[in-house]
C-alpha atoms as a PDB file:
ATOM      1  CA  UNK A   1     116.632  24.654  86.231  1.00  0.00           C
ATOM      2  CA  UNK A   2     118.893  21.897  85.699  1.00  0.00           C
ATOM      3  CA  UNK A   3     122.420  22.358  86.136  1.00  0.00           C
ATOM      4  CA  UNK A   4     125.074  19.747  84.347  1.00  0.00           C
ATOM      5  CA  UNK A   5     128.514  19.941  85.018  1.00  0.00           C
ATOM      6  CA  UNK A   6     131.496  18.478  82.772  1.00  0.00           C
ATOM      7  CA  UNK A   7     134.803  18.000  83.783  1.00  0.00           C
ATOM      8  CA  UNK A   8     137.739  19.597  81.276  1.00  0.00           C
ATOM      9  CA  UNK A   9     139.042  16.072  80.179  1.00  0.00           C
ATOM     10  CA  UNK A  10     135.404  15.070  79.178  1.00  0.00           C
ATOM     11  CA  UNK A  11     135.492  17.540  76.771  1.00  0.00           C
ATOM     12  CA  UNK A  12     138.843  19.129  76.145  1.00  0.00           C
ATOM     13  CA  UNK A  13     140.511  16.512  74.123  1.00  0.00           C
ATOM     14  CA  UNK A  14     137.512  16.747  71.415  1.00  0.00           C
ATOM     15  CA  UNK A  15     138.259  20.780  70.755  1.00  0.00           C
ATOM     16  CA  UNK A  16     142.186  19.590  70.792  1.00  0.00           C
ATOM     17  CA  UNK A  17     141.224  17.198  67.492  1.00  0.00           C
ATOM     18  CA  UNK A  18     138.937  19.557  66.012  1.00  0.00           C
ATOM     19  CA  UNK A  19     141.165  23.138  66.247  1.00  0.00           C
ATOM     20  CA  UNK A  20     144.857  23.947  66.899  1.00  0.00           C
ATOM     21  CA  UNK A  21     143.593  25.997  70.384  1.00  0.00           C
ATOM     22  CA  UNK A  22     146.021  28.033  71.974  1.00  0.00           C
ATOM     23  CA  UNK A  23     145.693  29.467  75.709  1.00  0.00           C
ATOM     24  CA  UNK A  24     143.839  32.613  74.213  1.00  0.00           C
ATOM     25  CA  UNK A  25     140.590  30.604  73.632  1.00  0.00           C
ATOM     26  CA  UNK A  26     140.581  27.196  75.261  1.00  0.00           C
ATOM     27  CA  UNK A  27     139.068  27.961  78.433  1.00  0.00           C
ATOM     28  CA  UNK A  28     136.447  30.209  77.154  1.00  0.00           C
ATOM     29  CA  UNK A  29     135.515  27.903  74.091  1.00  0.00           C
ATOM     30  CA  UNK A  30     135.108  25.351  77.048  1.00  0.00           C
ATOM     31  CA  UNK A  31     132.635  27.398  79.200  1.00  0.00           C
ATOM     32  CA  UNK A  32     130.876  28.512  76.119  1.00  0.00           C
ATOM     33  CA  UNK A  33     130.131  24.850  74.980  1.00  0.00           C
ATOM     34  CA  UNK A  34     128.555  24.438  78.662  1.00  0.00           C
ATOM     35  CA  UNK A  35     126.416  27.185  77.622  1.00  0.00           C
ATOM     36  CA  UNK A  36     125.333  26.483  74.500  1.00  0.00           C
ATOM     37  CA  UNK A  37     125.652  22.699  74.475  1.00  0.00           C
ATOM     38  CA  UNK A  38     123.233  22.921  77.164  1.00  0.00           C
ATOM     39  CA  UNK A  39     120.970  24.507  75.285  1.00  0.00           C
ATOM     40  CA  UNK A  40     120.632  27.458  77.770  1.00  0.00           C
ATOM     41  CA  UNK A  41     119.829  30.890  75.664  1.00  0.00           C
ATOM     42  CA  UNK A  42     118.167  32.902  77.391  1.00  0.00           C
ATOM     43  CA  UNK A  43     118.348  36.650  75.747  1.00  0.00           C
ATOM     44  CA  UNK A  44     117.074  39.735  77.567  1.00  0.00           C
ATOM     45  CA  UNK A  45     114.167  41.724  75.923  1.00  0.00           C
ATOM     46  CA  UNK A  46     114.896  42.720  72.978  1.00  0.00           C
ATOM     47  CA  UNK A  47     114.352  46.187  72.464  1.00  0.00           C
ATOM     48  CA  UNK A  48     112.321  46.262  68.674  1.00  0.00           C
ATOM     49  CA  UNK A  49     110.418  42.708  67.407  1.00  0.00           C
ATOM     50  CA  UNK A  50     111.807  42.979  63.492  1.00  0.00           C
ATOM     51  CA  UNK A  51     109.908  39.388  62.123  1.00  0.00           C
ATOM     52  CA  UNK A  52     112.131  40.122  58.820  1.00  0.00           C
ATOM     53  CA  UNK A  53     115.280  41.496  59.401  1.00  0.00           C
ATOM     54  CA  UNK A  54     118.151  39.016  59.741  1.00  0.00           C
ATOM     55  CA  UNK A  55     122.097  39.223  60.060  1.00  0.00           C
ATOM     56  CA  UNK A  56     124.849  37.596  58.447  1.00  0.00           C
ATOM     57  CA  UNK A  57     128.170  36.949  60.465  1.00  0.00           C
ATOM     58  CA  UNK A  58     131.289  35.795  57.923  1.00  0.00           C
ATOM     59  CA  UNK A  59     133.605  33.482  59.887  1.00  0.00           C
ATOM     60  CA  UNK A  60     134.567  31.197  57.370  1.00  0.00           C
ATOM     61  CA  UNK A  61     138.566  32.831  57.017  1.00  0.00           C
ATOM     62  CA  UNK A  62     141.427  30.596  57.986  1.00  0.00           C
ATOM     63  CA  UNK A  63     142.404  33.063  60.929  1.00  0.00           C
ATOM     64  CA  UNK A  64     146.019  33.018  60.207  1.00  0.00           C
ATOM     65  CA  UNK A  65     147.458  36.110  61.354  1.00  0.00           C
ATOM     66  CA  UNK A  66     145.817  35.221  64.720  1.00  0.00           C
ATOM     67  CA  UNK A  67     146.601  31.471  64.276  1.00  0.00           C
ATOM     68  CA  UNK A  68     143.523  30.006  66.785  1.00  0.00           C
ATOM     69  CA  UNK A  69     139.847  30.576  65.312  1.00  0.00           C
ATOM     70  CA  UNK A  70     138.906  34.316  65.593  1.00  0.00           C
ATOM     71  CA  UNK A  71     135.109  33.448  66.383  1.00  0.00           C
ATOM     72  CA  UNK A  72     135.577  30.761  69.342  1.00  0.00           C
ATOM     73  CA  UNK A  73     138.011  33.687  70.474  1.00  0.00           C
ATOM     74  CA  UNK A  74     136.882  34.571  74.220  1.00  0.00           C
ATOM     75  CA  UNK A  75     135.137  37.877  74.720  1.00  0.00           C
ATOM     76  CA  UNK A  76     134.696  37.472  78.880  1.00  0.00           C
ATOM     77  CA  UNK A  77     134.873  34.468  80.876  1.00  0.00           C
ATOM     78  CA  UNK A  78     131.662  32.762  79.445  1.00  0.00           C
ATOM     79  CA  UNK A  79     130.851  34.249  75.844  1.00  0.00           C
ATOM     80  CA  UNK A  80     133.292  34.019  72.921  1.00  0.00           C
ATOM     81  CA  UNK A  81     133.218  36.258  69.118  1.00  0.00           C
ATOM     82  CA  UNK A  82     130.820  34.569  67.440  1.00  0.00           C
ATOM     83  CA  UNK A  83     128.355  34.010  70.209  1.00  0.00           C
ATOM     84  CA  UNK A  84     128.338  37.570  72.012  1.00  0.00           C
ATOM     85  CA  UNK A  85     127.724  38.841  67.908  1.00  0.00           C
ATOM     86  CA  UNK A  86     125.044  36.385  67.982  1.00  0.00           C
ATOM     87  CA  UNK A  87     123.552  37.693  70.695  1.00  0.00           C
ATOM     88  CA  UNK A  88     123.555  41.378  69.976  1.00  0.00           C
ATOM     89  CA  UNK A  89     121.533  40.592  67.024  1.00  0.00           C
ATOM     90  CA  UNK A  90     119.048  38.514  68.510  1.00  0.00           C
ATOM     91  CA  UNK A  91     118.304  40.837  71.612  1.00  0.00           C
ATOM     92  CA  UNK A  92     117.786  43.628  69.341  1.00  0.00           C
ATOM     93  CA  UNK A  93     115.246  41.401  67.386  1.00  0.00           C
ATOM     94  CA  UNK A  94     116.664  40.217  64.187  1.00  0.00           C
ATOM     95  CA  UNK A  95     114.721  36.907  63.780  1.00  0.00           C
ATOM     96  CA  UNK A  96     116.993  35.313  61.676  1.00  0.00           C
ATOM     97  CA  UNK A  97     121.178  35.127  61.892  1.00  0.00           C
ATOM     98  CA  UNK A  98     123.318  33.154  59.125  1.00  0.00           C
ATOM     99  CA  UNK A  99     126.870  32.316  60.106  1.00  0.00           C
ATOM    100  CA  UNK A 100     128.676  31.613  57.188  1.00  0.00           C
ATOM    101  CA  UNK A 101     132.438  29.396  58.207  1.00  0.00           C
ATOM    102  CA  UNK A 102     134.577  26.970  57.264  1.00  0.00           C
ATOM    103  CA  UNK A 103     133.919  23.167  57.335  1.00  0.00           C
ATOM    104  CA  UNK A 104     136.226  22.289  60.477  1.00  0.00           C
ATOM    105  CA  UNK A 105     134.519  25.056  62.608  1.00  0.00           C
ATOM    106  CA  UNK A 106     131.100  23.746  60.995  1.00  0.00           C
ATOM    107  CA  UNK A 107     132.236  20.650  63.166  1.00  0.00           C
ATOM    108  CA  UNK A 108     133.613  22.345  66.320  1.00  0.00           C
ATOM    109  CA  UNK A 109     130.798  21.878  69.191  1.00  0.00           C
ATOM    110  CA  UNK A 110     130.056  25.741  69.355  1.00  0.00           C
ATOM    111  CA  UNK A 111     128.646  26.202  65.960  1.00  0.00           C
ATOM    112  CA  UNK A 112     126.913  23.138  66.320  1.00  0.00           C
ATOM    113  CA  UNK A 113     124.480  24.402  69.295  1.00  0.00           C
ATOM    114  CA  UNK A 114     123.537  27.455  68.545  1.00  0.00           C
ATOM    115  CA  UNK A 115     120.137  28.709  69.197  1.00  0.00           C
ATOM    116  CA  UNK A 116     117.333  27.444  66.620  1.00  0.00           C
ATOM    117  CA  UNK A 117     116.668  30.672  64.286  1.00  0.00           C
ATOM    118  CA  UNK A 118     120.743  30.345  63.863  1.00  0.00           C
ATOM    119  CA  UNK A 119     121.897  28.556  60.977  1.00  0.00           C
ATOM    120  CA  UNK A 120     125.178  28.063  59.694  1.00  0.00           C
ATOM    121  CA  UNK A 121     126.352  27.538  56.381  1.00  0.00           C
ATOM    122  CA  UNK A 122     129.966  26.059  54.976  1.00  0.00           C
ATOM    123  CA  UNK A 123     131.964  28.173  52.471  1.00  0.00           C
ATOM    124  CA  UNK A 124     133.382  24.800  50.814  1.00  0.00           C
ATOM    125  CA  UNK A 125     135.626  27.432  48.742  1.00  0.00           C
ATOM    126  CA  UNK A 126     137.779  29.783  51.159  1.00  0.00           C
ATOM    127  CA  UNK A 127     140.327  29.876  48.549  1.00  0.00           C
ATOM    128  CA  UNK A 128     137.588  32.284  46.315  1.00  0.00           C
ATOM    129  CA  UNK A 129     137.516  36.199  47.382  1.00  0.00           C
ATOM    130  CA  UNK A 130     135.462  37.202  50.518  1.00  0.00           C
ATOM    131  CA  UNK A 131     132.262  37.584  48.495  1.00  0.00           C
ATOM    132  CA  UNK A 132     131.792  34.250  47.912  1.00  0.00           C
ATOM    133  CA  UNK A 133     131.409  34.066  51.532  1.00  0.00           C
ATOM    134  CA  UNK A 134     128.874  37.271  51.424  1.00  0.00           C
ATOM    135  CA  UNK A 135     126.882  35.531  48.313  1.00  0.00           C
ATOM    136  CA  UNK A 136     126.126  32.070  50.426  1.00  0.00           C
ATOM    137  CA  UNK A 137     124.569  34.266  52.849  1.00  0.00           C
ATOM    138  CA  UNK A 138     122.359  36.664  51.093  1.00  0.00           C
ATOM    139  CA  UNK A 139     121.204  33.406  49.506  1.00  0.00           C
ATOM    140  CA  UNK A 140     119.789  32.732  52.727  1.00  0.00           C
ATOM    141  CA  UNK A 141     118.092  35.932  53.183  1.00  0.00           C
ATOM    142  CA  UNK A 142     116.083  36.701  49.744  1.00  0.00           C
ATOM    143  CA  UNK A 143     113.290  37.089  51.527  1.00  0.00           C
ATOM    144  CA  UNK A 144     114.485  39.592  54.431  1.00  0.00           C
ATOM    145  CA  UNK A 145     113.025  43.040  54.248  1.00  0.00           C
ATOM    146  CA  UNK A 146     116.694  44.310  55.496  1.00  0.00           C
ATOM    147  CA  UNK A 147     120.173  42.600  56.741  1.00  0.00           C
ATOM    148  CA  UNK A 148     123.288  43.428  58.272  1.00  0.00           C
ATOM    149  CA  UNK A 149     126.574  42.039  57.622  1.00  0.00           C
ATOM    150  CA  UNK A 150     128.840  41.620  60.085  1.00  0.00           C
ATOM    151  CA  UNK A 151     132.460  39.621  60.823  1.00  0.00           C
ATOM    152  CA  UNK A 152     133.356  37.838  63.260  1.00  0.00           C
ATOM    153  CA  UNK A 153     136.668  39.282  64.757  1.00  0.00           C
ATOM    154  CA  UNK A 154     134.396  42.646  65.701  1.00  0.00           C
ATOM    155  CA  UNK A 155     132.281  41.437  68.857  1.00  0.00           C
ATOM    156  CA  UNK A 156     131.724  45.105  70.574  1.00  0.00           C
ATOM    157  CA  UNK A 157     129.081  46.178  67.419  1.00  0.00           C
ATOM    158  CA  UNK A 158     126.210  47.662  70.304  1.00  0.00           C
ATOM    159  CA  UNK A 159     121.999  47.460  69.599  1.00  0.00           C
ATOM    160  CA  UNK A 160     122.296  51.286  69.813  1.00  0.00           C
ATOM    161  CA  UNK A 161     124.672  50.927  66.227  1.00  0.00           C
ATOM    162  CA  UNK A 162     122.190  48.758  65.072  1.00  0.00           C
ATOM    163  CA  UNK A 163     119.240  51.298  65.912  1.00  0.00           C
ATOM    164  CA  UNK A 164     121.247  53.909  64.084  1.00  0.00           C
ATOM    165  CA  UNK A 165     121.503  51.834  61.185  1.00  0.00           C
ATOM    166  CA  UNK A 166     117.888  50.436  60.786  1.00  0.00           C
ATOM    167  CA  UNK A 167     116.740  54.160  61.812  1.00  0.00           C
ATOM    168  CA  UNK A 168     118.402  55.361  57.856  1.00  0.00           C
ATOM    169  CA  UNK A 169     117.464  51.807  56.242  1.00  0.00           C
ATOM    170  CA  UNK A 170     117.298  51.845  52.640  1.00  0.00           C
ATOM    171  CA  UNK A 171     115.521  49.214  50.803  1.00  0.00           C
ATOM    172  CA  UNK A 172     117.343  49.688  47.188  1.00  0.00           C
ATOM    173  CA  UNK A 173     120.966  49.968  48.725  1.00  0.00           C
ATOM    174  CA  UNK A 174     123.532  50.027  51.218  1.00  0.00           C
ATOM    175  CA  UNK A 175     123.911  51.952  54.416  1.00  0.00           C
ATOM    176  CA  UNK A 176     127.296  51.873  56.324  1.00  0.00           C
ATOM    177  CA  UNK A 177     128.309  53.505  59.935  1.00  0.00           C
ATOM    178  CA  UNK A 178     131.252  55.506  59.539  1.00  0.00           C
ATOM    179  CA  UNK A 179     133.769  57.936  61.417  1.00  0.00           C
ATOM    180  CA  UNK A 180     134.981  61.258  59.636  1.00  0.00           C
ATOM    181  CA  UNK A 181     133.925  59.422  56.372  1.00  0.00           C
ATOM    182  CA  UNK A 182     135.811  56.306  57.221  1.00  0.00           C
ATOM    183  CA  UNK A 183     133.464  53.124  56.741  1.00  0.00           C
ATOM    184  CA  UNK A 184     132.929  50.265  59.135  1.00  0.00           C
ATOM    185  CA  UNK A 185     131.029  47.510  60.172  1.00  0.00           C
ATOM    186  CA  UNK A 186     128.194  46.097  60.245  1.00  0.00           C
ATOM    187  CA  UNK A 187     126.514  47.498  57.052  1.00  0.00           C
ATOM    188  CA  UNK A 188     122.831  47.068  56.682  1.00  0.00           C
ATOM    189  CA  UNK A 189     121.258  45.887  53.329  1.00  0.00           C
ATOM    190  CA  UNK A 190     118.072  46.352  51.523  1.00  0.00           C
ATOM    191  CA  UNK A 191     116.263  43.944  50.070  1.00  0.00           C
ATOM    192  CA  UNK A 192     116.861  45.121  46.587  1.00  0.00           C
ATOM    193  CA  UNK A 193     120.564  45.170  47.767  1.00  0.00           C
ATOM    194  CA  UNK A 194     120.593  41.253  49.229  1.00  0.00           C
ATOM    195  CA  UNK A 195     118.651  40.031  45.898  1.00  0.00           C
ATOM    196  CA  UNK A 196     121.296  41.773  43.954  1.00  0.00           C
ATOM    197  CA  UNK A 197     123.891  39.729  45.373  1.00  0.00           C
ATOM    198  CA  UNK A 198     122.388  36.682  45.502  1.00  0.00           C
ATOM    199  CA  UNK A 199     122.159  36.574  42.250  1.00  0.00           C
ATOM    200  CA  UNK A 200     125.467  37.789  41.094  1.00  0.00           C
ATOM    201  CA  UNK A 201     126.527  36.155  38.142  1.00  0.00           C
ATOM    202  CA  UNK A 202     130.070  35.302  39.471  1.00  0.00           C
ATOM    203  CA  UNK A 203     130.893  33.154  42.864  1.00  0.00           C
ATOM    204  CA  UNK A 204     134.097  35.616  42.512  1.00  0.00           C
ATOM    205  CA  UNK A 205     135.288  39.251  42.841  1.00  0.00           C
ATOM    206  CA  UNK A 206     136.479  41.985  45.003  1.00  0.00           C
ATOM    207  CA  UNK A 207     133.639  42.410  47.663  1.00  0.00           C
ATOM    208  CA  UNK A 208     134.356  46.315  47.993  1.00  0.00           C
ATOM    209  CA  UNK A 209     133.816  46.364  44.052  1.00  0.00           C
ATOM    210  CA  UNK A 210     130.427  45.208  43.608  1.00  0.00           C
ATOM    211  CA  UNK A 211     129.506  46.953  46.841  1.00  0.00           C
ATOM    212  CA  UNK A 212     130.106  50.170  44.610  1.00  0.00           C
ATOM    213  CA  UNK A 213     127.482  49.273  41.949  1.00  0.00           C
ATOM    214  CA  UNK A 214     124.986  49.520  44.669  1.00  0.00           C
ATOM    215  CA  UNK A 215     123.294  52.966  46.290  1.00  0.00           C
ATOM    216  CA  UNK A 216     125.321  53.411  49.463  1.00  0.00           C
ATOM    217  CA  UNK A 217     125.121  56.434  52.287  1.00  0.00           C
ATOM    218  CA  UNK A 218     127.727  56.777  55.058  1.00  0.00           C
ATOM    219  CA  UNK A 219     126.027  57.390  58.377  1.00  0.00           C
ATOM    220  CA  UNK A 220     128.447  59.427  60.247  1.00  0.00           C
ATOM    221  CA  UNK A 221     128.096  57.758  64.158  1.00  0.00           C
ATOM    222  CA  UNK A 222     129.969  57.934  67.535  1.00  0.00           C
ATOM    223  CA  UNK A 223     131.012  54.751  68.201  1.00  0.00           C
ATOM    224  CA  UNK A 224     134.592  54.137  67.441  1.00  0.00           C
ATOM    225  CA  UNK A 225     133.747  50.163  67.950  1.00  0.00           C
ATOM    226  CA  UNK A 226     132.327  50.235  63.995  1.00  0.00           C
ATOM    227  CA  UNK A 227     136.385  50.486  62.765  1.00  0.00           C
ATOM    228  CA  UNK A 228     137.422  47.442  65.195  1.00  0.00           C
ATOM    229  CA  UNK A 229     139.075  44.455  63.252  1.00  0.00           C
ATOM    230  CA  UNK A 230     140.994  41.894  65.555  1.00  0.00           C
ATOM    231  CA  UNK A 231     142.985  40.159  63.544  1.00  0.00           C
ATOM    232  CA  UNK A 232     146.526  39.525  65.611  1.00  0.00           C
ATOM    233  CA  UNK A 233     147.283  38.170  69.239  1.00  0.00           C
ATOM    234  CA  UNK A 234     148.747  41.349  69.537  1.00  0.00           C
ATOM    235  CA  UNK A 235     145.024  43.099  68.962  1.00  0.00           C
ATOM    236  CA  UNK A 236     143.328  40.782  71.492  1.00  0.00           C
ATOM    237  CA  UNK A 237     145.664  41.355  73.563  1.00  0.00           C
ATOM    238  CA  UNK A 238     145.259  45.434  73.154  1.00  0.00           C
ATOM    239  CA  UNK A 239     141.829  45.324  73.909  1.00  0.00           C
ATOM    240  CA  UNK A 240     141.430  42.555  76.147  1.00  0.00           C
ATOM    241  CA  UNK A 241     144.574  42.714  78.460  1.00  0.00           C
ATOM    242  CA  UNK A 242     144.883  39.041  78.663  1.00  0.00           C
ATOM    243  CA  UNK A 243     145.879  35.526  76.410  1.00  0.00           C
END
């Protein structure tokens, strides 16, 4: 193994043009560009080979509430959002992830090295509703047997969620995790369910909406993570006891 070490200043002022970082992130979107810069991935075993299942992560939102980008947020010391999510999925076997963002994060030296069955694609319209965003990545997944759908401020979804899921898969519709009837995330799709909206006639419209005109079932599951949205400092701070 060959180990490369960079100083903060070789690299620091490049995230300082690209984002408006505050302390919550800057250090771990530092160590995590070591990581993945590097090119060093190295997943543990996952636990089922799926050759067509993928997963779609949305990070394309402006993050305002939280005011520094919710993916490059840091989850420990060397993983932020977006990459622990990225993770999950690929340990438990999905063999193809589509991370759907902005155009500045598009740039940002994170989302730039991911691992090679990663690709990203830019929402050039984050002024349109959240679908849009949901549409550009079913687009990319046509020919997936099944996908889940995940955002990127929820980083604590688990492989034995996704087992649950996958365990009630549906190929015509929808199937969501969901505590005392209350839905959460990730869903998983079907492939009659991802064609569907792919090929929506509008780039527009309220996401929960068109969900209904699919077949859904709510998989009641014990995991309180699936209702987890971080979307303040005041959230991160909740559940990570640090800034």
């Amino acid at each position: 193994m060959i180990c490369i070490c960079l100083l903060p200043e070789m690299i620091l002022p490049e995230y300082r043009r690209l984002n408006n970082f505050n302390s919550i992130n800057i250090i771990a979107c530092y160590q995590s560009f070591c990581i993945f810069g590097l090119g060093v991935y190295s997943p543990k075993s996952k636990m089922t080979e799926n050759k067509n299942i993928g997963a779609i992560i949305l990070a394309a939102g402006n993050s305002s509430r939280m005011k520094t980008p919710k993916p490059l947020l840091a989850f420990d010391a060397n993983t932020t959002f977006i990459q622990k999510i990225i993770t999950t999925y690929l340990n438990w076997g999905c063999n193809k992830v589509t991370i759907v963002t902005n155009k500045e994060l598009s740039l940002h030296p994170v989302f730039l090295n991911f691992p090679e069955n990663c690709m990203v694609v830019v929402n050039e319209h984050i002024e349109f509703e959240r679908f849009y965003s949901v549409k550009l990545g079913v687009q990319q997944m046509k020919e997936s047997l099944f996908c889940f759908l995940q955002d990127a401020d929820n980083p604590f979804t688990r492989e034995l969620t996704l087992n649950t899921l996958f365990t009630h898969k549906n190929a015509n519709g929808i199937i969501i995790p969901a505590i005392q009837d209350k839905g959460g995330h990730p869903i998983l799709l079907g492939n009659n369910a991802i064609r569907y909206l792919a090929d929506y006639s509008s780039d527009q419209g309220n996401l929960k909406e068109i969900l209904k005109q699919l077949s859904s079932e709510k998989i009641e599951i014990n995991e309180p993570s699936v209702l987890i949205n971080i979307n303040t400092p005041e959230e991160y701070k909740k559940r990570f006891n640090s800034m």
